[in-house]
Protein backbone atom coordinates (compact mmCIF):
# COMPACT_ATOMS: atom_id res chain seq x y z
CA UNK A 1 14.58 -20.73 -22.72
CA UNK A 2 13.53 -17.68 -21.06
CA UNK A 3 15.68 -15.25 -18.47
CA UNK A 4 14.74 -13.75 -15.41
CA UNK A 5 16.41 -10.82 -13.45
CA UNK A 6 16.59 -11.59 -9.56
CA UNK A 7 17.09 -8.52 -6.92
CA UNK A 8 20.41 -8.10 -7.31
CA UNK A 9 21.00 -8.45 -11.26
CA UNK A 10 21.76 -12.19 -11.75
CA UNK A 11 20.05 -13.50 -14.83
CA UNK A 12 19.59 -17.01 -14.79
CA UNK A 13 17.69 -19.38 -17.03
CA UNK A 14 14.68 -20.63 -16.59
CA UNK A 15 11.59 -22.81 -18.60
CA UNK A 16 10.05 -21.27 -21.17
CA UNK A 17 6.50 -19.27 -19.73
CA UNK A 18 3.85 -22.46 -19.08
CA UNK A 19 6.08 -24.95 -18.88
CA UNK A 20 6.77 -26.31 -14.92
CA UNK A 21 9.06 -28.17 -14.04
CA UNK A 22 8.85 -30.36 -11.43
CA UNK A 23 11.88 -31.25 -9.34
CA UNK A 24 12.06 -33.74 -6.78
CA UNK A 25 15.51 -33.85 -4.30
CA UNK A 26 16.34 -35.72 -0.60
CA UNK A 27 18.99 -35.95 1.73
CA UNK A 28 20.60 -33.62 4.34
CA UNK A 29 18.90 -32.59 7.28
CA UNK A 30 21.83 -29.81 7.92
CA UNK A 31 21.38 -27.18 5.19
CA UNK A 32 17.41 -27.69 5.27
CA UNK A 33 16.43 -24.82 6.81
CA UNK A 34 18.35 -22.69 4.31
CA UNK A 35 17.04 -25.30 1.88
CA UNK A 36 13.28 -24.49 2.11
CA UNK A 37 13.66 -20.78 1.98
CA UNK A 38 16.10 -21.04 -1.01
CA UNK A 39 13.53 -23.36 -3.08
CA UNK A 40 10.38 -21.73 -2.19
CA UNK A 41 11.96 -18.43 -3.20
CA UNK A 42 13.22 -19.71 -6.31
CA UNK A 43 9.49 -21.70 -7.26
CA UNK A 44 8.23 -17.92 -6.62
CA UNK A 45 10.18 -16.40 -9.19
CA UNK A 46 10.75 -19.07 -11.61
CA UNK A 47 8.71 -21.75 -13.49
CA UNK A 48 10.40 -24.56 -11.54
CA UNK A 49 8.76 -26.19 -8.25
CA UNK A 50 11.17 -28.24 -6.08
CA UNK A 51 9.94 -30.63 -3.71
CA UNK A 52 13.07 -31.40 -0.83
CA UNK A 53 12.14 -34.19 1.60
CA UNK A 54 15.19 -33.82 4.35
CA UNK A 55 15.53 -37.65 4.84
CA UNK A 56 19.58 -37.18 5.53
CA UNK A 57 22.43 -37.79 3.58
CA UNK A 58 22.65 -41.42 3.66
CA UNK A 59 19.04 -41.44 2.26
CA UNK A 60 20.37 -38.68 -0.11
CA UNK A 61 23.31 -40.37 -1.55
CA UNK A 62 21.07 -43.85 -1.77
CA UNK A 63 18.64 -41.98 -3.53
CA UNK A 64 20.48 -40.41 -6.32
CA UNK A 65 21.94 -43.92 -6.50
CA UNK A 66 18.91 -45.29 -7.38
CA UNK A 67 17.66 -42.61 -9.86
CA UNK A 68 14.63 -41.69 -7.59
CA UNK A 69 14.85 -38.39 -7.21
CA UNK A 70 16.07 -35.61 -9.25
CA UNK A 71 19.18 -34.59 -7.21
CA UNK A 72 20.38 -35.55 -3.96
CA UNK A 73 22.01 -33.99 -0.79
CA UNK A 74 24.63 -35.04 1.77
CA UNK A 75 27.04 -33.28 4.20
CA UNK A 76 29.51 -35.92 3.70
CA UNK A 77 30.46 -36.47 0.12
CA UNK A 78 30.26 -39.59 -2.45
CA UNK A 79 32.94 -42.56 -2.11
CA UNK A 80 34.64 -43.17 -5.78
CA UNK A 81 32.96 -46.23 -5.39
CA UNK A 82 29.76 -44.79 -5.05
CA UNK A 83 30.39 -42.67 -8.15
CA UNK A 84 31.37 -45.39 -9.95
CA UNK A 85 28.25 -47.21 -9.44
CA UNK A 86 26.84 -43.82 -11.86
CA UNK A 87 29.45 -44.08 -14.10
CA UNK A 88 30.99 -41.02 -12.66
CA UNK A 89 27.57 -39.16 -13.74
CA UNK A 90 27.41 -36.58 -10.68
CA UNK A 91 28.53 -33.22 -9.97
CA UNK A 92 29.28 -32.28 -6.20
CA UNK A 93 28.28 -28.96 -5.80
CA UNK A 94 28.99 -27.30 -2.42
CA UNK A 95 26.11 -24.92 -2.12
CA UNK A 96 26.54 -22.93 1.79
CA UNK A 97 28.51 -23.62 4.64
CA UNK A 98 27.50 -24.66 7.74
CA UNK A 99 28.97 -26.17 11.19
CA UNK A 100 28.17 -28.91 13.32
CA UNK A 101 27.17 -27.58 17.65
CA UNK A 102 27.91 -29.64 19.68
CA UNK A 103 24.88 -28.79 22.00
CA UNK A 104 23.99 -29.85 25.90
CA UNK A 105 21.40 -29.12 28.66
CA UNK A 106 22.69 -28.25 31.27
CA UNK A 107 21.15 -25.31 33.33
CA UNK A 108 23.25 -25.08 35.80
CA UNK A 109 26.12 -23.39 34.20
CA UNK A 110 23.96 -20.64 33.61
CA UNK A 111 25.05 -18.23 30.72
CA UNK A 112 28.27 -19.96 31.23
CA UNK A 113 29.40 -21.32 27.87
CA UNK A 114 30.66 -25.08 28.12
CA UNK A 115 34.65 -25.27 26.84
CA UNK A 116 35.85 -28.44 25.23
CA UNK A 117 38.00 -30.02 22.96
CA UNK A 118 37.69 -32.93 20.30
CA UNK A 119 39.67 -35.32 22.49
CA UNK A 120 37.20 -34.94 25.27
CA UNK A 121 34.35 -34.45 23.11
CA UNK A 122 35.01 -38.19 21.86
CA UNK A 123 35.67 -39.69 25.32
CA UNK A 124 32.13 -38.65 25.53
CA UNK A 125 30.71 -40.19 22.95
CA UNK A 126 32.61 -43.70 23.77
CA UNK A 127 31.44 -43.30 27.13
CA UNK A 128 34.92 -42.77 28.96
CA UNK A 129 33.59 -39.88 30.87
CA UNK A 130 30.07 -40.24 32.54
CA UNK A 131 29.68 -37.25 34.46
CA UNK A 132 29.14 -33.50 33.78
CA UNK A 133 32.22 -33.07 36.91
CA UNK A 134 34.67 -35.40 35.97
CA UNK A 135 38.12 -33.72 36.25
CA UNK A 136 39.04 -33.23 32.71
CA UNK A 137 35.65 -31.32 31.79
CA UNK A 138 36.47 -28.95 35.10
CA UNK A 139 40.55 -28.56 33.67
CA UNK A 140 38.76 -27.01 30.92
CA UNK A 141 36.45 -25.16 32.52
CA UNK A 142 37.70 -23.53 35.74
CA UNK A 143 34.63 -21.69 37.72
CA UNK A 144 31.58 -23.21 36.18
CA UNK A 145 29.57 -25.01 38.57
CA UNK A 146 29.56 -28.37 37.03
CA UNK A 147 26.72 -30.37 38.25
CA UNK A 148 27.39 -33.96 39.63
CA UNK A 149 25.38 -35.68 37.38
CA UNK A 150 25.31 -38.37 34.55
CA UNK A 151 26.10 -37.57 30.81
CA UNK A 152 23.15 -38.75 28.48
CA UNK A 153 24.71 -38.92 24.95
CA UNK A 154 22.06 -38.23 22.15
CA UNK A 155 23.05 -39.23 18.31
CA UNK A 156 21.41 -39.76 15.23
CA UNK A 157 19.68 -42.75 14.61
CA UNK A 158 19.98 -42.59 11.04
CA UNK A 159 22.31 -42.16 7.80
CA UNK A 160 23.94 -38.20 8.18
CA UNK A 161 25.81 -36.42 6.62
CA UNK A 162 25.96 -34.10 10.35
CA UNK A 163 27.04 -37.56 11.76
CA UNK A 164 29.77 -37.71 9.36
CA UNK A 165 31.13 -34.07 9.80
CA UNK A 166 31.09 -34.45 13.52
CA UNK A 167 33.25 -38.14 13.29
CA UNK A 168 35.67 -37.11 10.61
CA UNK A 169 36.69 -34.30 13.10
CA UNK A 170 36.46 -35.97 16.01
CA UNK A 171 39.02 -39.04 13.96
CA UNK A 172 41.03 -36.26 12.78
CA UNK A 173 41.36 -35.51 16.77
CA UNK A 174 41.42 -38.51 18.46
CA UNK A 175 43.17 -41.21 17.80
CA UNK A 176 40.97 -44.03 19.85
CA UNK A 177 37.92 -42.49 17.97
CA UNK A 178 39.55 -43.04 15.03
CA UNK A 179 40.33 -46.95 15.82
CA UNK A 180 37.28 -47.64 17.19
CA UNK A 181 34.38 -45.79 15.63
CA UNK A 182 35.66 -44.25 12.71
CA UNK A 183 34.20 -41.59 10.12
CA UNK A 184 30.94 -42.45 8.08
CA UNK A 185 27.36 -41.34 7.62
CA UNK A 186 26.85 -44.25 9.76
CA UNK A 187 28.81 -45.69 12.97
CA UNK A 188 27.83 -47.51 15.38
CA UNK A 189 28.01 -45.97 18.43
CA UNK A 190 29.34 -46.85 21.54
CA UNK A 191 26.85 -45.56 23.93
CA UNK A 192 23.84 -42.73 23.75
CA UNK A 193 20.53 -42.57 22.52
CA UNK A 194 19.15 -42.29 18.85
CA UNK A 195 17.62 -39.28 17.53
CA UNK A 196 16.03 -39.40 13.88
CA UNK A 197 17.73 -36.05 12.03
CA UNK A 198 18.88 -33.44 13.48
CA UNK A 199 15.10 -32.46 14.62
CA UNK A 200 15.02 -35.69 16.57
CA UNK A 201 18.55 -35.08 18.06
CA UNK A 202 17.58 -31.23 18.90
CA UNK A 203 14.42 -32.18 20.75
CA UNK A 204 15.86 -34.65 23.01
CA UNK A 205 18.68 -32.63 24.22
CA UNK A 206 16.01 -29.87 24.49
CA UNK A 207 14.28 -32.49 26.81
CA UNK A 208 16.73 -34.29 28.94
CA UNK A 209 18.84 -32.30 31.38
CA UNK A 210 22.12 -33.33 31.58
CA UNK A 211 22.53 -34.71 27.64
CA UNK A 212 24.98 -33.59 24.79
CA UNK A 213 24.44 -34.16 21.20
CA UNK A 214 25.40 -32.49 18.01
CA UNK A 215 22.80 -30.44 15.30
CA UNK A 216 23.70 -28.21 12.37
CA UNK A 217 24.05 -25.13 14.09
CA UNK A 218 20.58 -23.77 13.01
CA UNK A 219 18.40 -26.02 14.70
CA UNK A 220 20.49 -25.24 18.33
CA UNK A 221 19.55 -21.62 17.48
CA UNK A 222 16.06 -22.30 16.82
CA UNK A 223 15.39 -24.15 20.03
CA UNK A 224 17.97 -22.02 21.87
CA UNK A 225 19.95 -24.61 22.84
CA UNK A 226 23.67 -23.58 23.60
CA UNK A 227 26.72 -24.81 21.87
CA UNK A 228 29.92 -25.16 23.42
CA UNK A 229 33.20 -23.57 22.53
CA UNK A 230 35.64 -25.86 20.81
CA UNK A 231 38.90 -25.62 20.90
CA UNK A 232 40.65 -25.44 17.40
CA UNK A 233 43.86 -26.37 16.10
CA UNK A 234 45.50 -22.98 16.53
CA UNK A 235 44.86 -23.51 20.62
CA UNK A 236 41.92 -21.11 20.65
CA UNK A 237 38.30 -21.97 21.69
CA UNK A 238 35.70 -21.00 19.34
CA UNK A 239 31.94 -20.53 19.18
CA UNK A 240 30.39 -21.90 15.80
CA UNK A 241 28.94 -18.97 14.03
CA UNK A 242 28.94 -17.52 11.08
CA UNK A 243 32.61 -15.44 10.83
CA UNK A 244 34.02 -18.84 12.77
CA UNK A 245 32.70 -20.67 9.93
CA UNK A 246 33.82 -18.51 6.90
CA UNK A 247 37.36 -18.76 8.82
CA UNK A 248 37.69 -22.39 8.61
CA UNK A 249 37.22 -22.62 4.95
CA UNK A 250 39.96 -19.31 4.27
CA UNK A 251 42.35 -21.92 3.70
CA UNK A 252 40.57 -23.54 0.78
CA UNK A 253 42.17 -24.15 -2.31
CA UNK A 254 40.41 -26.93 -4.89
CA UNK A 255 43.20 -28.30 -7.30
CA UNK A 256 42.60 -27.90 -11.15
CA UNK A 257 39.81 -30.26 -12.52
CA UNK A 258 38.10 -29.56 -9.12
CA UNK A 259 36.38 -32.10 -7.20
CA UNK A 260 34.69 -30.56 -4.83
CA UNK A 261 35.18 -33.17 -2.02
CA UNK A 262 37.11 -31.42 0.46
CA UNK A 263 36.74 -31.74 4.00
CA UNK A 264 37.22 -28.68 6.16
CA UNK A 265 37.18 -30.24 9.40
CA UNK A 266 40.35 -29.39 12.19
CA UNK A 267 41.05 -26.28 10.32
CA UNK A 268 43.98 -24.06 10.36
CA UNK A 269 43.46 -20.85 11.58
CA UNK A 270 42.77 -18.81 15.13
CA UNK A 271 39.47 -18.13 14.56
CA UNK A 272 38.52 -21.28 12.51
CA UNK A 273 35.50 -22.94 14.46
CA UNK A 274 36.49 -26.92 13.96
CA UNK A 275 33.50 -28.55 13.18
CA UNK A 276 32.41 -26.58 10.03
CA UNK A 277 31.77 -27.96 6.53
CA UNK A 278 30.55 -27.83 2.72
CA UNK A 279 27.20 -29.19 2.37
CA UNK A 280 26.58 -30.05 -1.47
CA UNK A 281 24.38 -30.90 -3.79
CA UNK A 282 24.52 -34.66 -6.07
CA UNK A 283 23.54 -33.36 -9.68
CA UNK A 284 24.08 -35.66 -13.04
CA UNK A 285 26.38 -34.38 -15.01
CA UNK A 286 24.90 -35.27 -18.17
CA UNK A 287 20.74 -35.74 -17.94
CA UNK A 288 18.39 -37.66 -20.68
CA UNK A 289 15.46 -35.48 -19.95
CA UNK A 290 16.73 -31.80 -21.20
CA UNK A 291 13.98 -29.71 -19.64
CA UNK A 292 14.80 -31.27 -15.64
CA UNK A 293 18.83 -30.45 -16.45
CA UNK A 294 17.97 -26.95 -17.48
CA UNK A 295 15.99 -26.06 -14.33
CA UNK A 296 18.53 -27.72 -12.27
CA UNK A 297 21.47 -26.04 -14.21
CA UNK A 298 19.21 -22.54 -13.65
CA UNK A 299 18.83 -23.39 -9.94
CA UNK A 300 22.71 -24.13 -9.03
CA UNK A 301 23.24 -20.85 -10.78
CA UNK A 302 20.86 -18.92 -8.84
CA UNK A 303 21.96 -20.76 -5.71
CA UNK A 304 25.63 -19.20 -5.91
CA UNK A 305 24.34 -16.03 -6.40
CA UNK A 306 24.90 -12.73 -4.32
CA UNK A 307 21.24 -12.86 -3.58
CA UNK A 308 20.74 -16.25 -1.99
CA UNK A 309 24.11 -16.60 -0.08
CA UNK A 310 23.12 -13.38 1.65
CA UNK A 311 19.62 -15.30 2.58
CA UNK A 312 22.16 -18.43 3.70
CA UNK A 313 24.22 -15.60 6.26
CA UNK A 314 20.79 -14.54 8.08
CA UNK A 315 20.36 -17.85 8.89
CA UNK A 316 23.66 -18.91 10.42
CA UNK A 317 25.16 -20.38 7.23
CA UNK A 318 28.30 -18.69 5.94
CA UNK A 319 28.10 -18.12 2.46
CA UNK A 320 30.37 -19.61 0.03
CA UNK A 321 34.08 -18.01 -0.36
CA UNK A 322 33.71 -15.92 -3.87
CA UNK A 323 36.71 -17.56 -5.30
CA UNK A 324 34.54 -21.16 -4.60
CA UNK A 325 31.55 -19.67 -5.96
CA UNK A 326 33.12 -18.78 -9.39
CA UNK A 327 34.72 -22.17 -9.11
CA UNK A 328 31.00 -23.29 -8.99
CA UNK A 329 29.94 -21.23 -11.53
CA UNK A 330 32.43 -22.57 -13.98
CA UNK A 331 31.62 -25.88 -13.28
CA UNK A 332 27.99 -25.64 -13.99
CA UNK A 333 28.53 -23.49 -17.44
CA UNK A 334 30.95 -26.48 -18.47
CA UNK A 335 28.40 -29.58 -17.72
């Protein structure tokens, strides 16, 4: 093995001069962004080239099931079940942090941002509210010109791990959403249409006035698409960004042994934006082919680094807590 020194003095390992590696990895849509720049900086500087087809988590987790792909990705973690079916062979390792908009078009409110709360939020995705006036958006809301027309709901179409951040806090917040839809990569939904990732959700709320959907927060930023305010558990409504973020996982504490399956949804906190999560990475734990589990082993290093979680904040991720990161750290030195 050979070691390289990255900007800001992390050695980590790499293959020996000559000798790519080739990685293959799918899943989540909702760290991608962050995902490309991290792996095309890393193939730079490095002997390893990683090829990351954002299929979504369900894909992801059905993937690494299967043994076609180096590593997966998902937003919502394995079942024990699911591990089981490996034997227990996987590490989850949360990699960046990132939160779920919930995003609309609706011009005219202006620069008016759109208050709501997860009770509401679900009544719109069952359908129990069908227009942008009703009385219980405007309670929320006082002085925005609420237009008088229809909702259109917009959802993914497909397995997602974004789907399953946005309905485990939306059961952990309403109790009829919790009896009838539930929290999985999957649901079926009660009403809306289907968007394939969150590309396909982003482009047709960008297109249809008067729809709501939910996107990792860096795709609403890229198509400057709004995202409402959300109230948390401490009372307060909150805009998703990156401090919001960082607040909701303050309370974090992984038990000894850590399994890093935690969800972070309905924080605690007055800053805490709700809807924030983990995103992680599905890595064997022990791998027959040496060379592919040193790469990877080099790359989960690098990826808790100082360096790349400062690339992750410039693009609306919040970087991992430092006491998570060592956690990390720790985790990958003992596999």
């Amino acid at each position: 093995m050979r070691s390289l020194q990255f900007g800001l003095g992390l050695i980590v390992a790499a293959t020996p001069l000559g000798a790519q590696v080739r990685l293959t990895g799918a899943g989540a849509t909702f760290p991608n962004p962050i995902y490309q720049q991290w792996f095309d900086r890393y193939g730079k500087t490095t002997d390893v080239r990683i090829n990351y087809q954002p299929l979504g988590s369900g894909a992801g987790i059905r993937q690494f099931l299967q043994g076609t792909v180096d590593f997966g990705a998902s937003d919502g973690p394995m079942t024990d079940e699911e591990i089981a079916q490996v034997g227990g062979n996987v590490m989850h390792i949360p990699t960046v942090l990132g939160a779920v908009a919930v995003t609309y078009n609706l011009p005219a409110l202006g620069n008016a941002p759109l208050k709501l709360d997860g009770t509401l939020i679900a009544d719109l995705f069952l359908g129990r509210i069908t227009r942008w006036n009703d009385p219980r958006i405007a309670a929320l809301n006082p002085g925005v010109a609420l237009p008088a027309t229809d909702v259109i709901v917009v959802h993914r179409s497909d397995g997602s791990g974004t789907t399953f951040v946005f309905t485990d806090y939306l059961a952990k917040t309403s109790p009829a959403w919790r009896e009838l839809v539930g929290s999985r990569t999957a649901v079926r939904w009660p009403v809306g249409l289907g968007g394939r990732g969150n590309e396909g959700v982003t482009a047709q709320v960008k297109q249809l006035e008067g729809s709501i959907g939910y996107v990792e927060l860096a795709y609403a930023v890229a198509n400057l698409l709004p995202a409402a305010q959300v109230r948390n558990r401490a009372g307060a409504f909150v805009a998703p960004q990156v401090g919001t973020i960082s607040a909701a996982a303050a309370s974090v504490s992984f038990p000894a042994g850590t399994d890093f399956r935690i969800s972070i949804t309905d924080a605690p906190g007055a800053t805490a934006y709700p809807i924030s999560s983990f995103t992680w990475l599905l890595v064997k734990r022990q791998n027959p082919d040496a060379r592919k589990q040193a790469a990877l082993l080099g790359l989960l290093e690098w990826l808790t680094s100082a360096e790349a979680q400062q690339m992750a904040n410039s693009m609306g991720y919040a970087p991992l807590p430092p006491s998570v990161a060592e956690l990390v750290r720790a985790e990958i030195a003992g596999s």
